[in-house]
Every structure is written in C-alpha cells, then in structure tokens.
PDB file of N, CA and C in Angstrom:
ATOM      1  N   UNK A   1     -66.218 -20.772  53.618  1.00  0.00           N
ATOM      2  CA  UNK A   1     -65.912 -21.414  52.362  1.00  0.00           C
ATOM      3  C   UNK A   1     -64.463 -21.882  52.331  1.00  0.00           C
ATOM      4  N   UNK A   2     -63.851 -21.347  53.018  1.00  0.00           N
ATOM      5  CA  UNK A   2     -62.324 -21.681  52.768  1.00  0.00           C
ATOM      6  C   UNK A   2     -61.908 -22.851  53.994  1.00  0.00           C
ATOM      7  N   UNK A   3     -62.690 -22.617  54.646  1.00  0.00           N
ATOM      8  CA  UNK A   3     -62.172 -23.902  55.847  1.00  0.00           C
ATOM      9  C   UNK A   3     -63.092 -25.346  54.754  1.00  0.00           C
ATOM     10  N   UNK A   4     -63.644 -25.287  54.432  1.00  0.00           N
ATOM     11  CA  UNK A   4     -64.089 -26.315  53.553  1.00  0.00           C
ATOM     12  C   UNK A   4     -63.714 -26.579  52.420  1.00  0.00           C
ATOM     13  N   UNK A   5     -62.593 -25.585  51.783  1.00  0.00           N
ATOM     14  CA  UNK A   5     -62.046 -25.817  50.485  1.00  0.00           C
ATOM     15  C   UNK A   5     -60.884 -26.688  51.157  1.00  0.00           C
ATOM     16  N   UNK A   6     -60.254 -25.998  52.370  1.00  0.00           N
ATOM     17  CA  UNK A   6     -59.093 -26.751  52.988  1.00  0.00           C
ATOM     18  C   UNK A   6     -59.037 -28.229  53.327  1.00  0.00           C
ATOM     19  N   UNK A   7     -60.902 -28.321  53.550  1.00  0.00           N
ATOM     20  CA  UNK A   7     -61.254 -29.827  54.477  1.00  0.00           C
ATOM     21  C   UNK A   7     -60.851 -30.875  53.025  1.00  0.00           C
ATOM     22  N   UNK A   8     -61.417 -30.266  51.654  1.00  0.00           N
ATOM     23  CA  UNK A   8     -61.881 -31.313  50.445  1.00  0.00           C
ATOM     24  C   UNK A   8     -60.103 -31.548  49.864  1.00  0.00           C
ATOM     25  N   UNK A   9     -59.438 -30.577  49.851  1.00  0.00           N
ATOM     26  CA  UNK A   9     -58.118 -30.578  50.220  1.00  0.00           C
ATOM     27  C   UNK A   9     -57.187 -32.094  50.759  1.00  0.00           C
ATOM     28  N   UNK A  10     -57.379 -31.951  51.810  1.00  0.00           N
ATOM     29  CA  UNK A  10     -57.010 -32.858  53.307  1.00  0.00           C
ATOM     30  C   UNK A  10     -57.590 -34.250  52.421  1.00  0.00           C
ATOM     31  N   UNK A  11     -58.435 -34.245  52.317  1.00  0.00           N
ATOM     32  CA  UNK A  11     -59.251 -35.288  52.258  1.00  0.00           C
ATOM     33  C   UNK A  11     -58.786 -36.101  50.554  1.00  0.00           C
ATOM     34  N   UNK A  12     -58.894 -34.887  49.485  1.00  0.00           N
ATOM     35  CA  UNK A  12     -57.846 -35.735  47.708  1.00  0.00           C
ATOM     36  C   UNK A  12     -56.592 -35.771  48.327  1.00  0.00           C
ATOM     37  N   UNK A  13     -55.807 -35.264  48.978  1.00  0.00           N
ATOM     38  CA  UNK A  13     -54.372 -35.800  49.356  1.00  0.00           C
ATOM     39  C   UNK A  13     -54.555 -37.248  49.890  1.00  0.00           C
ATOM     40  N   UNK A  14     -54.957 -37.333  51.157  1.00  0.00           N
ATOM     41  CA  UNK A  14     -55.403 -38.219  51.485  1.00  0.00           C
ATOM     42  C   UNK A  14     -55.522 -39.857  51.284  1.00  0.00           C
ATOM     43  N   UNK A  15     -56.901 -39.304  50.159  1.00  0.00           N
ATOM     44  CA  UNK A  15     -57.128 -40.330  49.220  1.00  0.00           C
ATOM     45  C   UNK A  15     -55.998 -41.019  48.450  1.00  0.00           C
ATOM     46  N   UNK A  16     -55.531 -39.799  47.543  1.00  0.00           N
ATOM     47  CA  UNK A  16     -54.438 -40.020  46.445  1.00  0.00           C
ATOM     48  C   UNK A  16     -53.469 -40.617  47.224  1.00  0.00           C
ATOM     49  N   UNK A  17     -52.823 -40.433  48.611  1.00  0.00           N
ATOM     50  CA  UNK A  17     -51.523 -40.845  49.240  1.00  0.00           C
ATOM     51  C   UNK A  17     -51.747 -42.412  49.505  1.00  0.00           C
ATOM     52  N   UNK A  18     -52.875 -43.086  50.008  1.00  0.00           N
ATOM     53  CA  UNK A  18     -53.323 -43.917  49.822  1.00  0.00           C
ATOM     54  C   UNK A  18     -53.333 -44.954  48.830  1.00  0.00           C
ATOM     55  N   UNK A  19     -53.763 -44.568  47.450  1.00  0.00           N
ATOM     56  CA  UNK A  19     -54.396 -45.259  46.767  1.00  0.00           C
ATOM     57  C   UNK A  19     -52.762 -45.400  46.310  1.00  0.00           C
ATOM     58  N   UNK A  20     -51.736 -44.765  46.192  1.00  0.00           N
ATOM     59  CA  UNK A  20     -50.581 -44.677  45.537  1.00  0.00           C
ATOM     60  C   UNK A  20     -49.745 -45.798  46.627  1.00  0.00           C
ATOM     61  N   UNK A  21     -49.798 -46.074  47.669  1.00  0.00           N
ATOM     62  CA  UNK A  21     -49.234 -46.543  48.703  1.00  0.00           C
ATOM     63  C   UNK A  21     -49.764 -48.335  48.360  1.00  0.00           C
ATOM     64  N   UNK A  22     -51.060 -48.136  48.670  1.00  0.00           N
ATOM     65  CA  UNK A  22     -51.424 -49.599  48.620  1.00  0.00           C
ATOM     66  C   UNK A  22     -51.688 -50.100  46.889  1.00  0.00           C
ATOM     67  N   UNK A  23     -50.968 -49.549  46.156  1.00  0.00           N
ATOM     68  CA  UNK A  23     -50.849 -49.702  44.723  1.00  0.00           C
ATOM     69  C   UNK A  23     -49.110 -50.237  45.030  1.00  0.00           C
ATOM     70  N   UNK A  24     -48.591 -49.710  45.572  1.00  0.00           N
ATOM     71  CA  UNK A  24     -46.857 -49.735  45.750  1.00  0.00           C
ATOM     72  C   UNK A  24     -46.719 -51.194  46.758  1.00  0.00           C
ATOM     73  N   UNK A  25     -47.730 -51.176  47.644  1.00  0.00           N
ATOM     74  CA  UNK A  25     -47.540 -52.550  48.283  1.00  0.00           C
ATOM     75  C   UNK A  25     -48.143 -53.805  47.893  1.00  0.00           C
ATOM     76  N   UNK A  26     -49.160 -53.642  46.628  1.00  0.00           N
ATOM     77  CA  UNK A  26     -49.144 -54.705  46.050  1.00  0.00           C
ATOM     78  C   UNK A  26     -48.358 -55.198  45.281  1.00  0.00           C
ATOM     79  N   UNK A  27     -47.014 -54.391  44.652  1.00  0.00           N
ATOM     80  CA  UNK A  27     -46.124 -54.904  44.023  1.00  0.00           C
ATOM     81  C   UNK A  27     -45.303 -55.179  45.053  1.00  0.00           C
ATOM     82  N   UNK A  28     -45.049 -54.971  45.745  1.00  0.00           N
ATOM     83  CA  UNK A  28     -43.959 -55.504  46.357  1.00  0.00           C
ATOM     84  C   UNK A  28     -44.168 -57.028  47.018  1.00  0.00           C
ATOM     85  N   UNK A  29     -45.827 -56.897  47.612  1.00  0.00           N
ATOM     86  CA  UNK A  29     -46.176 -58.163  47.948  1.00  0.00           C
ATOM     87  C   UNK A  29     -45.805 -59.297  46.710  1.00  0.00           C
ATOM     88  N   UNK A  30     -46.240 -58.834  46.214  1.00  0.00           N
ATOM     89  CA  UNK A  30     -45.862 -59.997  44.115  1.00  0.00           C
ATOM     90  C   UNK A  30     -44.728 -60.577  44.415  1.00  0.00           C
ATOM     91  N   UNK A  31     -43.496 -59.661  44.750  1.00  0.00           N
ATOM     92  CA  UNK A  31     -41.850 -59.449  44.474  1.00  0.00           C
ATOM     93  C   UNK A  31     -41.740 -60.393  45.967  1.00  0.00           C
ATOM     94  N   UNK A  32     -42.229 -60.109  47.015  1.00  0.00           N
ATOM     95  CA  UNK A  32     -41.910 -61.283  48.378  1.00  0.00           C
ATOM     96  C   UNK A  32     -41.969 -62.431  48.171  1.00  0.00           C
ATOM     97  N   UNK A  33     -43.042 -62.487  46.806  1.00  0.00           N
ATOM     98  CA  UNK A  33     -43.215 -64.063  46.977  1.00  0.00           C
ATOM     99  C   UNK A  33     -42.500 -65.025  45.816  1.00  0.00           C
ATOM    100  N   UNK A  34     -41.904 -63.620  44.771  1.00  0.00           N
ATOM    101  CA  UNK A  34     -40.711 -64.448  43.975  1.00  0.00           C
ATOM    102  C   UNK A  34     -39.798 -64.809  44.405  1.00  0.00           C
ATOM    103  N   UNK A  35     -39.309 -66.098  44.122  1.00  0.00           N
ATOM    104  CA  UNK A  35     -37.700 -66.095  44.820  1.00  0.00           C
ATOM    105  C   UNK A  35     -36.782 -66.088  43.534  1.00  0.00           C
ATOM    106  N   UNK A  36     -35.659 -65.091  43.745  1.00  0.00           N
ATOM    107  CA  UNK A  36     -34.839 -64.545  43.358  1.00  0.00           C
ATOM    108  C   UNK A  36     -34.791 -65.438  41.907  1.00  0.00           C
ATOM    109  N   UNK A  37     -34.236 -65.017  40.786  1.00  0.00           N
ATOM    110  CA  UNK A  37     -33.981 -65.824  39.467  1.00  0.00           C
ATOM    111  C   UNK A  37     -32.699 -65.922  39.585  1.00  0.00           C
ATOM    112  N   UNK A  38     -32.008 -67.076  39.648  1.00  0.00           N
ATOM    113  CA  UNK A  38     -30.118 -67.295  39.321  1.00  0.00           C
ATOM    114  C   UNK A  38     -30.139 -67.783  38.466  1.00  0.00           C
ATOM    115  N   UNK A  39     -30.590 -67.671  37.072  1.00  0.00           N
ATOM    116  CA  UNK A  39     -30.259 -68.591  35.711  1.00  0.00           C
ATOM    117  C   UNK A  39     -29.446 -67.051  35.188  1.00  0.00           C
ATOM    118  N   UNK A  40     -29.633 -65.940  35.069  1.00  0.00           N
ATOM    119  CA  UNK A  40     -28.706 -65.268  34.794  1.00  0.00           C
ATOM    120  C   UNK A  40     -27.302 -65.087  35.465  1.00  0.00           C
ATOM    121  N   UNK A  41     -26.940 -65.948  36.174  1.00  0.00           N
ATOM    122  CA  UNK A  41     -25.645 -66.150  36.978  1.00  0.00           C
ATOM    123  C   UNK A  41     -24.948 -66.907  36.374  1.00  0.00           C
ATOM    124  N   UNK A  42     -25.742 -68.057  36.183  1.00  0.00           N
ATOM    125  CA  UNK A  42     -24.878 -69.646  35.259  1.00  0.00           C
ATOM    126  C   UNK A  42     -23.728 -69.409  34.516  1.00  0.00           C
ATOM    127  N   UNK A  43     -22.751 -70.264  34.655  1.00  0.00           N
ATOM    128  CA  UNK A  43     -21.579 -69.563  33.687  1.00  0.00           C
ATOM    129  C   UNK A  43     -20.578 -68.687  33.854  1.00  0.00           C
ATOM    130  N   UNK A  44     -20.642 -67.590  34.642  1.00  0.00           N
ATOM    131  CA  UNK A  44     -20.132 -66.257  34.539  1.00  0.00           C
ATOM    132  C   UNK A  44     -19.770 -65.996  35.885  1.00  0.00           C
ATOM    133  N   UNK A  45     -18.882 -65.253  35.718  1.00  0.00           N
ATOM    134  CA  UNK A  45     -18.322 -64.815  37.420  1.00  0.00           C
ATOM    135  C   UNK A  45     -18.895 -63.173  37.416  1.00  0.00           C
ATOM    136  N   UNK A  46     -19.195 -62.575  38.543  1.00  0.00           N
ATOM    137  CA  UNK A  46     -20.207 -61.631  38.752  1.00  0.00           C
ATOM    138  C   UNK A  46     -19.775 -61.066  39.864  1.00  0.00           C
ATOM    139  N   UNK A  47     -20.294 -59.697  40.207  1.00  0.00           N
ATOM    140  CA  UNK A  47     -19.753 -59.169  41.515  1.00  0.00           C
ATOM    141  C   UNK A  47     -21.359 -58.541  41.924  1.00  0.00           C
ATOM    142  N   UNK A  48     -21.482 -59.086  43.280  1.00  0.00           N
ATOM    143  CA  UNK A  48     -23.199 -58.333  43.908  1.00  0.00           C
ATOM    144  C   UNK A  48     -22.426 -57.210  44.836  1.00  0.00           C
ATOM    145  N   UNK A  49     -23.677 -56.830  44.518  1.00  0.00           N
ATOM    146  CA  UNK A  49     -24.075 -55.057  45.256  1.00  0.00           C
ATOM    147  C   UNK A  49     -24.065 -55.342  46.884  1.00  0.00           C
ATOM    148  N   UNK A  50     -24.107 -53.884  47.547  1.00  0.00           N
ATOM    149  CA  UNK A  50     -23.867 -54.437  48.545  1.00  0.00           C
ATOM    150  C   UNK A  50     -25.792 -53.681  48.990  1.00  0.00           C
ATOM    151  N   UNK A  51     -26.573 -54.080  48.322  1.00  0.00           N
ATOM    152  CA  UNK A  51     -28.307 -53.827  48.352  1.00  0.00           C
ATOM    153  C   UNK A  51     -29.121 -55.234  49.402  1.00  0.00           C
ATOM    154  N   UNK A  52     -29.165 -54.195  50.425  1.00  0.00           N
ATOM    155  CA  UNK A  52     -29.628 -54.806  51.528  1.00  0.00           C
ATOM    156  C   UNK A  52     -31.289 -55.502  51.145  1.00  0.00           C
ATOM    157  N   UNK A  53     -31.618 -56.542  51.020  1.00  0.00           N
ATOM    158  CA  UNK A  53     -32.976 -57.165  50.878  1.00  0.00           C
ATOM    159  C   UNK A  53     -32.680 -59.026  51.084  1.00  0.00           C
ATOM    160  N   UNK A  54     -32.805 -58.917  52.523  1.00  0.00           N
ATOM    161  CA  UNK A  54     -32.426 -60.145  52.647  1.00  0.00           C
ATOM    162  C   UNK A  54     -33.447 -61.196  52.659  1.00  0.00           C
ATOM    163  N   UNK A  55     -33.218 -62.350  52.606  1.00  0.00           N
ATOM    164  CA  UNK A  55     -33.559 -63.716  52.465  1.00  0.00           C
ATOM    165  C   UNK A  55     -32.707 -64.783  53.080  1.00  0.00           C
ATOM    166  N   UNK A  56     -33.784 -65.881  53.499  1.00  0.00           N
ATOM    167  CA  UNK A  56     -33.754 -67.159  54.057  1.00  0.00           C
ATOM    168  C   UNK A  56     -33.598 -68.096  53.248  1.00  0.00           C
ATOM    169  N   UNK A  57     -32.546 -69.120  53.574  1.00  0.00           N
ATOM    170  CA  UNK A  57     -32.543 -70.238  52.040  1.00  0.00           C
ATOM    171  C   UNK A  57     -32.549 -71.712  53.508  1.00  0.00           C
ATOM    172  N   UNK A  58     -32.583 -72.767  52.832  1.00  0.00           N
ATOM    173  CA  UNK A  58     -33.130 -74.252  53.521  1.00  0.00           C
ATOM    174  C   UNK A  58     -31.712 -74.497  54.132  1.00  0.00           C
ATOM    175  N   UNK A  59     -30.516 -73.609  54.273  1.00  0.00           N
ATOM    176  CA  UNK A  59     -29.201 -74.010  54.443  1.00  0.00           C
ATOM    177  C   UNK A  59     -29.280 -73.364  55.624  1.00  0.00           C
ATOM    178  N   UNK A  60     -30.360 -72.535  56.203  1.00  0.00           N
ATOM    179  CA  UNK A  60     -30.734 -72.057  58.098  1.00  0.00           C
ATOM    180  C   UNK A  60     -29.543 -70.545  57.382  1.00  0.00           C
ATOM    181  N   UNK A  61     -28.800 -70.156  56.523  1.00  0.00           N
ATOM    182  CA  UNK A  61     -28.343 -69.186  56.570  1.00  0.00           C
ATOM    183  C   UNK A  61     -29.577 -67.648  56.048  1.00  0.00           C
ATOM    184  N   UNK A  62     -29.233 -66.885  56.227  1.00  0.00           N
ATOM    185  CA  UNK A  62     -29.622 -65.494  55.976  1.00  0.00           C
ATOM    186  C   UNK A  62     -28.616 -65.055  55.288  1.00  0.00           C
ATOM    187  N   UNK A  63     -29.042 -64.955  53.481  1.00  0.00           N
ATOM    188  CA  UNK A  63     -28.498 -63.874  52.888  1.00  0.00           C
ATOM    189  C   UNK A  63     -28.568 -62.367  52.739  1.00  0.00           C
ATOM    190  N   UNK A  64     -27.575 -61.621  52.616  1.00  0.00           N
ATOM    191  CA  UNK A  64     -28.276 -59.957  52.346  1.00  0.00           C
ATOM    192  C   UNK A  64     -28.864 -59.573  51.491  1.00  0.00           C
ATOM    193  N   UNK A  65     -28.615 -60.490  50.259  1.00  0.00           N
ATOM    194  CA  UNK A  65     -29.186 -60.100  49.073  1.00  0.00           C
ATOM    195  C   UNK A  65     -29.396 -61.522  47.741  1.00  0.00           C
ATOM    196  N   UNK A  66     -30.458 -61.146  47.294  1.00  0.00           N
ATOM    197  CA  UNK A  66     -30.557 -62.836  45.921  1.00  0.00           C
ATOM    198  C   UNK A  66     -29.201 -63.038  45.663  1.00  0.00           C
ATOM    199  N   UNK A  67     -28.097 -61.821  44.906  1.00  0.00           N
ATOM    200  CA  UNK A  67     -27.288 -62.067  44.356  1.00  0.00           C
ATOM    201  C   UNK A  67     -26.429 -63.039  44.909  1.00  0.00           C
ATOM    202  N   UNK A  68     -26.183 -62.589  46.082  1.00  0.00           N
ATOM    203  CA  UNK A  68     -25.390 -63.576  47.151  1.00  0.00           C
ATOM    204  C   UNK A  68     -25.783 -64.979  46.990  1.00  0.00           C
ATOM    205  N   UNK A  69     -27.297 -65.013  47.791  1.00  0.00           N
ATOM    206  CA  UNK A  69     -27.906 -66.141  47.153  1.00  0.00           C
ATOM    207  C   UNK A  69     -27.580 -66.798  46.137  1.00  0.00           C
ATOM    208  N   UNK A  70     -27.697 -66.603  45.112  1.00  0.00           N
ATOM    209  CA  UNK A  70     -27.317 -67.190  44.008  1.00  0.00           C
ATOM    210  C   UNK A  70     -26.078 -67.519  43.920  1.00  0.00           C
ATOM    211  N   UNK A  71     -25.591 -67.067  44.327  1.00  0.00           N
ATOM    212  CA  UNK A  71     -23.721 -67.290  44.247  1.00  0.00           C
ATOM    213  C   UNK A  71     -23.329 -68.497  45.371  1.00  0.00           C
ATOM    214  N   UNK A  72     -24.053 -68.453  46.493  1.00  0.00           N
ATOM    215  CA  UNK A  72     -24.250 -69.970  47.750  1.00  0.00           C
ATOM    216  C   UNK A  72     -24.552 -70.979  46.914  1.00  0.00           C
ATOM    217  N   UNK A  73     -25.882 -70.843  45.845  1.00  0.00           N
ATOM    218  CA  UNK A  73     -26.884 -71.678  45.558  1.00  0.00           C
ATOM    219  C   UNK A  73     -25.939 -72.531  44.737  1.00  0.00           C
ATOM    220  N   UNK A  74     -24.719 -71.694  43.526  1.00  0.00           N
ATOM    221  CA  UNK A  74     -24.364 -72.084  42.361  1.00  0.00           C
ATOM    222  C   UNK A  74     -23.270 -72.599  43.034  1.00  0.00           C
ATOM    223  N   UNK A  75     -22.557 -72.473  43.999  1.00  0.00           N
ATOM    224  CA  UNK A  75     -20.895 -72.738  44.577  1.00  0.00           C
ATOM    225  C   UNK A  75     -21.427 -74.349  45.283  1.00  0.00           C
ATOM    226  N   UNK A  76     -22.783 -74.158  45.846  1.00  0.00           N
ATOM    227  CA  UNK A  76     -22.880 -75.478  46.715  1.00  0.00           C
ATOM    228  C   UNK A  76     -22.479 -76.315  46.001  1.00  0.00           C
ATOM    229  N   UNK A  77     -22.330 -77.436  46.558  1.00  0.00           N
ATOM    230  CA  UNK A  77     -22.323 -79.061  46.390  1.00  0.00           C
ATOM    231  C   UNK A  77     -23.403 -79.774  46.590  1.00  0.00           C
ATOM    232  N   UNK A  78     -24.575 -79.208  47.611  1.00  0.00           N
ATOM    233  CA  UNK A  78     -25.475 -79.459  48.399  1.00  0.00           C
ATOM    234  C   UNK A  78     -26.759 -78.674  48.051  1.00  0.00           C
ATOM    235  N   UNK A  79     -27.739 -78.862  47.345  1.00  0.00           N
ATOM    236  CA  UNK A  79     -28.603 -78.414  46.899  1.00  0.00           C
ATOM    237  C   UNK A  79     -29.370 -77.338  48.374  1.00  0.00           C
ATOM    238  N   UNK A  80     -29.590 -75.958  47.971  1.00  0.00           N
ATOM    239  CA  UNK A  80     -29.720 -74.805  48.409  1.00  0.00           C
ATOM    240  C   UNK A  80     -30.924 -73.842  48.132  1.00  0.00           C
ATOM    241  N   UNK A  81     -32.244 -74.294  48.872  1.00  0.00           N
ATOM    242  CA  UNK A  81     -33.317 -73.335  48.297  1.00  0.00           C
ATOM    243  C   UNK A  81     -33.664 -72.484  49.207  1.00  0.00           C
ATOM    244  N   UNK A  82     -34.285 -71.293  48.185  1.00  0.00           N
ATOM    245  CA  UNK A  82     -35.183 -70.339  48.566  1.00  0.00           C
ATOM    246  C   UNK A  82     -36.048 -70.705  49.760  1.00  0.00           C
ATOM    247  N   UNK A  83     -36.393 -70.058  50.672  1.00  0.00           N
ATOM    248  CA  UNK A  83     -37.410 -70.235  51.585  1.00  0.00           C
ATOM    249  C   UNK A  83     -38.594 -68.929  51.651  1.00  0.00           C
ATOM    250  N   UNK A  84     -37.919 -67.804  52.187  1.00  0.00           N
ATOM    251  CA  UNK A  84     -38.215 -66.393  52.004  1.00  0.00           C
ATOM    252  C   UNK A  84     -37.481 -65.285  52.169  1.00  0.00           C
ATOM    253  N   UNK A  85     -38.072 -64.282  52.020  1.00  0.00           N
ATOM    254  CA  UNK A  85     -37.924 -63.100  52.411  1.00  0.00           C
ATOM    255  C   UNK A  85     -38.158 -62.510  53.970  1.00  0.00           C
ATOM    256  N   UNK A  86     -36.594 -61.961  53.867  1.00  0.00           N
ATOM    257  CA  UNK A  86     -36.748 -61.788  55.456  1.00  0.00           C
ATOM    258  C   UNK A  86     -35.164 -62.881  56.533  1.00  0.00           C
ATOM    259  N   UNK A  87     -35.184 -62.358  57.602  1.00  0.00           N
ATOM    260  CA  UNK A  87     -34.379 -63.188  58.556  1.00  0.00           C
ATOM    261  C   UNK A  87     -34.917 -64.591  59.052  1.00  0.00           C
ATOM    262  N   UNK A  88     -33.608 -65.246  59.172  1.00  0.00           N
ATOM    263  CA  UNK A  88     -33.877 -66.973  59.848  1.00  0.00           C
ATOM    264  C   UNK A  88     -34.422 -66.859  60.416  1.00  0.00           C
TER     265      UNK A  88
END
C-alpha cells in the first residue's frame, strides 16, 4: 500500500509541476511576441535597469533590454523597429 501511495504521489507532483510550467510558458510566449511599449518614455529623461532580456531592432543592433530600446528608438533620427526577441 505504501509503495502505491508513493507511486499516486510522484505522479500529482508531476502533473501539478507541469500544468504550472506550461501555464508559465504560455505567458511568456504572449510577452515574446509583444514588442516593448515606448510611449511611456516620450518626453522624459529616464534611467534603464541593467535587466537582461534582450532584443533585435531593424538597425542589425541587439539591445539588452526594451528600455534601452526605447531610448535608440526615441534618440534616432532614423526610424528604428522592433524585430524580436532574442540575439541578431
């Protein structure tokens, strides 16, 4: 009885570790495919984090982070988009 209480055990962890995981990677999938919002930048001088989640913009550079991004996007002269998430 107890090697089978252990098995049903194994098996709701399991499950639960799962269902919590691919619940966590559907949000994040959502979040890959936003590109960053810079309308809260407009205007204002700002200081970014140093929060590693980088991105690709149409300028062939790799930022570390949106904030940055946004701060390329707003300084250009030269119009500067989103591409993705992730390295050039």
């Amino acid at each position: 009885m107890s090697f089978f209480s252990s098995c049903i055990r194994i098996i709701f962890i399991t499950a639960l570790a799962f269902s919590l995981y691919s619940g966590n990677s559907l949000v994040l999938a959502r979040r890959l495919r936003t590109p960053p919002n810079c309308d809260g930048y407009k205007g204002r001088t700002f200081t970014c984090s140093n929060n590693v989640n980088t991105l690709c913009a149409s300028n062939g550079y790799t930022y570390k982070n949106g904030c940055l991004f946004c701060a390329a996007m707003l300084d250009s002269h030269k119009p500067i988009q989103f591409r993705h998430y992730g390295k050039c």
